[in-house]
Protein backbone atom coordinates (compact mmCIF):
# COMPACT_ATOMS: atom_id res chain seq x y z
CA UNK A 1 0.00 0.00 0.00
CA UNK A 2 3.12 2.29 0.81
CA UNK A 3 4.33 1.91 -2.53
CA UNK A 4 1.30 2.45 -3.91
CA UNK A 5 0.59 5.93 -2.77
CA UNK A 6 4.30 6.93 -2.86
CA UNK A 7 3.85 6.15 -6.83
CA UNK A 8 0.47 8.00 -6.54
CA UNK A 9 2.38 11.00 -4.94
CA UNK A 10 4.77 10.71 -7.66
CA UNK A 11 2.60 10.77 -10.04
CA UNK A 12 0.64 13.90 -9.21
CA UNK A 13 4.13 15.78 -8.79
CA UNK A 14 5.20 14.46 -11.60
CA UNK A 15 1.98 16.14 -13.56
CA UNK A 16 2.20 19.81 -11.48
CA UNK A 17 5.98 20.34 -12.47
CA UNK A 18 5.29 19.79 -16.20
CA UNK A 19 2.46 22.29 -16.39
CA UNK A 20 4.44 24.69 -13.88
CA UNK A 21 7.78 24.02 -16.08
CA UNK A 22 6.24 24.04 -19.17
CA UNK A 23 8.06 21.56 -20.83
CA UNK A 24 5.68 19.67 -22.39
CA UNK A 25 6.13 20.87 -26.08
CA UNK A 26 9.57 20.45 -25.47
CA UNK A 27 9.60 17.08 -23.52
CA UNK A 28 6.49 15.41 -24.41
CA UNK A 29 6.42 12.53 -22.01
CA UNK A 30 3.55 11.62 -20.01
CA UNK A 31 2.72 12.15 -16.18
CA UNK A 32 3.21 8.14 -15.81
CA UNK A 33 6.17 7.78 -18.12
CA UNK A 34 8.06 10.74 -16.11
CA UNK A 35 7.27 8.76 -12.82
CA UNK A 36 9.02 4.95 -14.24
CA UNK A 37 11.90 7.26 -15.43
CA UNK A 38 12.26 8.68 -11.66
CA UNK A 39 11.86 5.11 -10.01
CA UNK A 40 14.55 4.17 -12.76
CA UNK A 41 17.18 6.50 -12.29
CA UNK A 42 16.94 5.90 -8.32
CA UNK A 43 17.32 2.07 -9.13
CA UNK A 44 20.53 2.67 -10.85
CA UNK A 45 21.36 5.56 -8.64
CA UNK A 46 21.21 3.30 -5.20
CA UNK A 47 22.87 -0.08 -7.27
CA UNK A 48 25.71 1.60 -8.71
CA UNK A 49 26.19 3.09 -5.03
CA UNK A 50 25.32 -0.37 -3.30
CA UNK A 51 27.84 -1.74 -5.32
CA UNK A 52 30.60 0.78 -5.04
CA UNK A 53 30.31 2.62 -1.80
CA UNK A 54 33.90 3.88 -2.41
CA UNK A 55 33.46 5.85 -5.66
CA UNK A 56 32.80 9.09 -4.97
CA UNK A 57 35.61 8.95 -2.06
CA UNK A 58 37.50 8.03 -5.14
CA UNK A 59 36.18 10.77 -7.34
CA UNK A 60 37.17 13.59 -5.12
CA UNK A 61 40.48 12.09 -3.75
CA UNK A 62 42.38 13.87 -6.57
CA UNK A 63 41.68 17.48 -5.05
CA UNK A 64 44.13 18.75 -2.82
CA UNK A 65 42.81 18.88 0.87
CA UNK A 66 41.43 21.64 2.51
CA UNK A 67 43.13 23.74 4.53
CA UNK A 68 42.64 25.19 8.10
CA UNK A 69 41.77 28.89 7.74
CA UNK A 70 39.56 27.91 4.33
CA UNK A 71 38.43 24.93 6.43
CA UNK A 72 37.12 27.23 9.14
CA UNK A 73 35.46 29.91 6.86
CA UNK A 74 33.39 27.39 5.37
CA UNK A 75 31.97 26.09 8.38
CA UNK A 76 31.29 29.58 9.59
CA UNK A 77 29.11 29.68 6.52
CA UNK A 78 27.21 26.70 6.95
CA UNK A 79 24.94 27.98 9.74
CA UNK A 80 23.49 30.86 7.46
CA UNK A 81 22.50 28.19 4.62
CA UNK A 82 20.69 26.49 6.58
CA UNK A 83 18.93 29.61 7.66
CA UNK A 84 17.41 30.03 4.78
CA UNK A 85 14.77 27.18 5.56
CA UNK A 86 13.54 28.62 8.40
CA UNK A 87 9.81 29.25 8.82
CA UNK A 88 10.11 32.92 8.33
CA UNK A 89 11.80 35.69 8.19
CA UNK A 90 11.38 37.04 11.96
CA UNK A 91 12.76 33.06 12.88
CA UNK A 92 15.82 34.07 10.54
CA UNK A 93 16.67 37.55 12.03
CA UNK A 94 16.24 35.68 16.04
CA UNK A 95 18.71 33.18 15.01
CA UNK A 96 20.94 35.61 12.79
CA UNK A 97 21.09 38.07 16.23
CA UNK A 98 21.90 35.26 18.20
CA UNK A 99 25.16 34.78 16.17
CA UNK A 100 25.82 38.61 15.60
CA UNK A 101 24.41 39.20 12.25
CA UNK A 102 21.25 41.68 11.11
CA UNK A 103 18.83 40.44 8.04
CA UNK A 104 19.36 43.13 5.82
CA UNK A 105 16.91 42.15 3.19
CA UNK A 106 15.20 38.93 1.95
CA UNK A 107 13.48 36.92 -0.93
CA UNK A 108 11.41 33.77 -0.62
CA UNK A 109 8.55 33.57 1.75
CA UNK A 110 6.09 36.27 0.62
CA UNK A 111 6.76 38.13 -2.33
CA UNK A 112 7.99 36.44 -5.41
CA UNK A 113 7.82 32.88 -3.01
CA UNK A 114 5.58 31.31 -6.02
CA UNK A 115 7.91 32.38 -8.79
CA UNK A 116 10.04 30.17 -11.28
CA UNK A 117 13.61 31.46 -11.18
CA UNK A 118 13.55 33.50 -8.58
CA UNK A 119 15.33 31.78 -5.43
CA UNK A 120 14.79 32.20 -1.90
CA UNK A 121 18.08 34.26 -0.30
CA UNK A 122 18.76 36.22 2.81
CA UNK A 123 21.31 38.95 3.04
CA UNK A 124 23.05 39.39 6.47
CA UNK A 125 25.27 41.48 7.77
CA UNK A 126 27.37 41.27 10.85
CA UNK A 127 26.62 44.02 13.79
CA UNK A 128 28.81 45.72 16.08
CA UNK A 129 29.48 43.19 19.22
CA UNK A 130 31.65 44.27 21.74
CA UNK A 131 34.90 42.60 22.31
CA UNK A 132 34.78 41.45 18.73
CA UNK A 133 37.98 42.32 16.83
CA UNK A 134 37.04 40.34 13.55
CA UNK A 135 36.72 41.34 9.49
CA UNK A 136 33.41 43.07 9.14
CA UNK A 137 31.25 40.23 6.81
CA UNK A 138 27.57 40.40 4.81
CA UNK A 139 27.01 36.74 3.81
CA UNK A 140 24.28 36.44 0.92
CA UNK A 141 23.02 32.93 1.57
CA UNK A 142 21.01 31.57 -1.13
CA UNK A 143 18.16 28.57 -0.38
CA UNK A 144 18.20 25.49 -2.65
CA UNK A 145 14.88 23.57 -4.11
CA UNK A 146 12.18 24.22 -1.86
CA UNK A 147 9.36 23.82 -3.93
CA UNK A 148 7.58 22.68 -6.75
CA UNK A 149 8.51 26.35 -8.48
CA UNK A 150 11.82 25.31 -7.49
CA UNK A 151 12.10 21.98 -9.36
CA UNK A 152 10.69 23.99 -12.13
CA UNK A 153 13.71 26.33 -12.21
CA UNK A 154 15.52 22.66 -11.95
CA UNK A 155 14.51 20.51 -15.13
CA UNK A 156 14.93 23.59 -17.40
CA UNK A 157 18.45 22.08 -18.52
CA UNK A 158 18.70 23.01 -21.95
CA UNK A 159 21.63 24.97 -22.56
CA UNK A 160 21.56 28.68 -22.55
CA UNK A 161 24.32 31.47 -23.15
CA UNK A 162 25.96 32.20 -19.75
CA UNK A 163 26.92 35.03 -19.07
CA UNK A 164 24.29 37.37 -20.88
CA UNK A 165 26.73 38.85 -24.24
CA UNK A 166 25.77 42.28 -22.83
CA UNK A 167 27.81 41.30 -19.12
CA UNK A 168 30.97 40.39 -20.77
CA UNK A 169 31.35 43.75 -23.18
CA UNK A 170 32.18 47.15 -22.56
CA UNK A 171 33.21 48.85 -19.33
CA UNK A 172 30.56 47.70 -16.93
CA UNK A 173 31.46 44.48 -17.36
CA UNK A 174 31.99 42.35 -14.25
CA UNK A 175 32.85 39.24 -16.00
CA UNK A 176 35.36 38.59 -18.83
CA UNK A 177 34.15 34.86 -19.69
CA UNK A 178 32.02 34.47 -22.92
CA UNK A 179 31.48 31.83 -25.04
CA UNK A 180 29.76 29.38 -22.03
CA UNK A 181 26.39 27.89 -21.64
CA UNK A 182 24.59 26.79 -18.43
CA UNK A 183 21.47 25.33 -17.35
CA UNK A 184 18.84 27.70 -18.70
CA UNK A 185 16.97 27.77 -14.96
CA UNK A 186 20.05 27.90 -13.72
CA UNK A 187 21.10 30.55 -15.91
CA UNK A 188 18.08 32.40 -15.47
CA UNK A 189 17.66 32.22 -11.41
CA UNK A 190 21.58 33.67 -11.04
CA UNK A 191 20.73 36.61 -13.41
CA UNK A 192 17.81 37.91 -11.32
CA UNK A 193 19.83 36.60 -8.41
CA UNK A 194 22.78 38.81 -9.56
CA UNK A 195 20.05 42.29 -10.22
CA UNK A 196 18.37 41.73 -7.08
CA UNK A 197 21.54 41.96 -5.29
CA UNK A 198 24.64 43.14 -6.93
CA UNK A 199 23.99 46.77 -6.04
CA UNK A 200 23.65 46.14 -2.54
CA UNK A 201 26.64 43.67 -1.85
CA UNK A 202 29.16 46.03 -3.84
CA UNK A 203 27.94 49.11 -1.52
CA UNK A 204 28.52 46.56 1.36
CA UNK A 205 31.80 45.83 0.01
CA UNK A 206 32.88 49.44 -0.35
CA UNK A 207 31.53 49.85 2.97
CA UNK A 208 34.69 47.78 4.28
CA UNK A 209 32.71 44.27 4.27
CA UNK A 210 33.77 41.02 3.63
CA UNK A 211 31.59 39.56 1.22
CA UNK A 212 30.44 36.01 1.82
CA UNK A 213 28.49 33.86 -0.57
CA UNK A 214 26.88 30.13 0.59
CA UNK A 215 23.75 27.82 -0.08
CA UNK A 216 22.92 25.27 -2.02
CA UNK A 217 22.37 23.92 -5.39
């Protein structure tokens, strides 16, 4: 019976991301035939992992190690991450004030919360604590898949130019790569990610902070 509405479930996802996505000119497969694809690829997904545990210890072993001061940077990042689940915004500024940051500005749980491409973030920015001697650091923490609107934002992986042409020209430019291609949802969700917040963390930055940047995929 478990099985059976857990296939059910899938099912009925399966059918509210293509009609949020919009992928069904594109990708015309069924509601049903998207679900046996999903039970398929986590078949071969858990086997090839069953049968080599070791792989992706493997995989990465060829990367130098981590060290220390990087080491401990990264883990002071971690925290705000996970922030960005929280159940609001109020729950995210207690917990930020609790570790010496201020939310500064936010995206994710009223406006825009239903959108395609438009990801959930919080900006913080650390306040004056006494007795603390530390770089002054705004972390922009950005939320990964969340929600169906999310998993939207996901499956749109045809490639797409990345940067925009008009990013990498003239003397505004803040990239010199051209010539790449991304995930178009991907591609998509970093540009408004990048106008939604680029003024702000560059007047934060000329304001003598540290700029931090975590979340996930």
């Amino acid at each position: 019976l478990a099985t059976l509405v857990l296939r059910r479930e899938f099912v009925e996802a399966a059918e509210l991301l293509r009609r949020v996505a919009r992928v069904d000119a594109a990708w015309p497969l069924s509601a049903h035939e998207l679900t046996a694809a999903i039970y398929y690829l986590l078949a071969l997904r858990r086997g090839a992992r069953g049968s080599d545990p070791d792989a992706e210890k493997r995989q990465f072993s060829v990367f130098p190690s981590c060290d220390d001061p990087t080491l401990h940077d990264l883990r002071a990042a971690v925290p705000a991450a996970l922030w960005c689940y929280l159940e609001s915004p109020t729950a995210v500024e207690l917990v930020a004030r609790q570790q010496g940051y201020a939310l500064l500005f936010e995206n994710g749980w009223a406006r825009h919360r239903n959108a395609i491409a438009q990801p959930g973030f919080i900006c913080l920015a650390s306040r004056d604590v006494p007795g603390h001697t530390g770089p002054k650091k705004a972390i922009l923490a950005v939320r990964g898949t969340a929600s169906v609107h999310d998993v939207a934002t996901d499956v749109r992986a045809f490639p797409a130019p990345f940067p925009p042409q008009q990013d990498c020209e003239g003397s505004n430019a803040w990239t010199s790569v051209s010539g790449t291609f991304a995930f178009a949802g991907m591609a998509r969700a970093a540009q408004w990610l990048y106008d939604e917040t680029a003024a702000a963390l560059i007047a934060l930055a000329m304001g003598g902070f540290e700029i931090v940047l975590t979340g996930h995929s």
